[in-house]
Protein backbone atom coordinates (compact mmCIF):
# COMPACT_ATOMS: atom_id res chain seq x y z
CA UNK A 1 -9.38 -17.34 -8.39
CA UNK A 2 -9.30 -19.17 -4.94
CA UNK A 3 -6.54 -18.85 -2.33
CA UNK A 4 -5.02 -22.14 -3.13
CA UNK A 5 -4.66 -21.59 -6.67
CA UNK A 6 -3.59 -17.84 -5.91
CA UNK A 7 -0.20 -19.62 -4.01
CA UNK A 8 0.12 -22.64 -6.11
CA UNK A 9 0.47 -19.85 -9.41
CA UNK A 10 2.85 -17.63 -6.96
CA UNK A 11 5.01 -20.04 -6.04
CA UNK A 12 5.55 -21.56 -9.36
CA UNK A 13 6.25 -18.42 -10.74
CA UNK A 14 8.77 -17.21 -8.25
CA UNK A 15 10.22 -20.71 -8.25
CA UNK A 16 11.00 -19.86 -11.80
CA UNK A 17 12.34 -16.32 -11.50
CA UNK A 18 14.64 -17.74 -8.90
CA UNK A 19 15.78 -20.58 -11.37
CA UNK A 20 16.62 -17.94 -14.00
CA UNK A 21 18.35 -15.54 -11.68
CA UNK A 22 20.47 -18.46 -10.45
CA UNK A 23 21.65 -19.57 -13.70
CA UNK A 24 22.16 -15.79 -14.83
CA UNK A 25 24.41 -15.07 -11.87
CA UNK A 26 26.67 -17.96 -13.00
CA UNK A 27 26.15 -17.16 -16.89
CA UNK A 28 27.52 -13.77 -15.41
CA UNK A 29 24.64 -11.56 -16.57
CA UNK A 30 24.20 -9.41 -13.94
CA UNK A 31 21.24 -7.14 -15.93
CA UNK A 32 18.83 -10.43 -16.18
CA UNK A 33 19.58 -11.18 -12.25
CA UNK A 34 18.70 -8.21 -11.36
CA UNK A 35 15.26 -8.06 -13.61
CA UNK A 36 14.42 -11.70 -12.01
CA UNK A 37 15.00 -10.42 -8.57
CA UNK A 38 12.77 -7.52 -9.36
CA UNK A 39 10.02 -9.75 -10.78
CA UNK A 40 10.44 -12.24 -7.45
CA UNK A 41 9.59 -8.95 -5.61
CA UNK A 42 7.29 -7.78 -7.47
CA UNK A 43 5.25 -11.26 -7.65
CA UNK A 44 5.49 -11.38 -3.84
CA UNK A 45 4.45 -8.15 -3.27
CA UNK A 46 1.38 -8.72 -5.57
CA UNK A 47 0.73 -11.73 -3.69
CA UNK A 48 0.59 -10.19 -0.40
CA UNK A 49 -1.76 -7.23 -1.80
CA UNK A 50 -4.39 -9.90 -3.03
CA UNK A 51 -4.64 -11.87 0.00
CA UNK A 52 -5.21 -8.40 2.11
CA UNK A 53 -7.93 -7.41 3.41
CA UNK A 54 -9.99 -3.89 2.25
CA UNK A 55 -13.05 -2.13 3.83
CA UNK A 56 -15.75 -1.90 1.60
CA UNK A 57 -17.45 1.06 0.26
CA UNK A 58 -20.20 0.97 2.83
CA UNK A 59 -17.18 0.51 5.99
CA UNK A 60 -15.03 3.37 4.32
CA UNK A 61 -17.99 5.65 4.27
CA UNK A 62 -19.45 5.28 7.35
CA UNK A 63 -15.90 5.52 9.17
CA UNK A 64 -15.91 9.14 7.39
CA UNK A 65 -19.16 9.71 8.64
CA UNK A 66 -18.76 10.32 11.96
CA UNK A 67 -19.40 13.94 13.70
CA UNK A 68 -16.54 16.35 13.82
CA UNK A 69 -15.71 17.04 17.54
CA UNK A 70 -14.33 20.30 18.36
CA UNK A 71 -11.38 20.49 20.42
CA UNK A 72 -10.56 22.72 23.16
CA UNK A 73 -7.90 24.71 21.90
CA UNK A 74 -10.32 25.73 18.52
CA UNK A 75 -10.16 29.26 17.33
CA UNK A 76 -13.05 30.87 16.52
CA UNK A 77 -13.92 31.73 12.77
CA UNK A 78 -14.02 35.26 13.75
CA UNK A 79 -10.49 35.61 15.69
CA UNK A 80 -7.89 37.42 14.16
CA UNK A 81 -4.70 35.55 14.00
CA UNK A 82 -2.13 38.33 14.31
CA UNK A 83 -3.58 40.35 16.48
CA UNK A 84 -5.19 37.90 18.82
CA UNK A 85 -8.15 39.57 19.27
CA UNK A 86 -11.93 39.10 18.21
CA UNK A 87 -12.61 40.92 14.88
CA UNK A 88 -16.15 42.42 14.71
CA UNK A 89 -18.33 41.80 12.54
């Protein structure tokens, strides 16, 4: 499915849900209003997610890839929290 038909099929189908919650708010059905309203969100939201963009495998795994820099303030496998001292081995 292209972009254009993506929107054209979005629009129509919140165009709908908006006709529906419209004429439930004046048939005073406040359950199917809120349902439509939900759908109108959801179908937006949806919408949004398909036109975003997502790293592939291959850009997600080298990103992960990269090598682990230590930092200045790393403690040493072999230091003893509570004490603060170097435990022997």
């Amino acid at each position: 499915m292209n972009s254009q038909t993506r929107l054209k099929l979005t629009l129509s189908a919140a165009a709908f849900l908006a006709i529906v919650t419209l004429l439930s708010i004046y048939s005073k059905m406040e359950g199917v209003a809120t349902a439509s309203i939900a759908g109108i969100m959801t179908i937006l939201s949806a919408y949004i997610w398909s036109q975003t963009t997502r790293p592939s495998k291959d850009e997600y795994a080298h990103k992960n890839t990269r090598k682990q820099t230590t930092s200045k303030n790393s403690v040493p496998a072999a230091f003893n929290r509570r004490s603060h001292t170097v435990m022997e081995k």
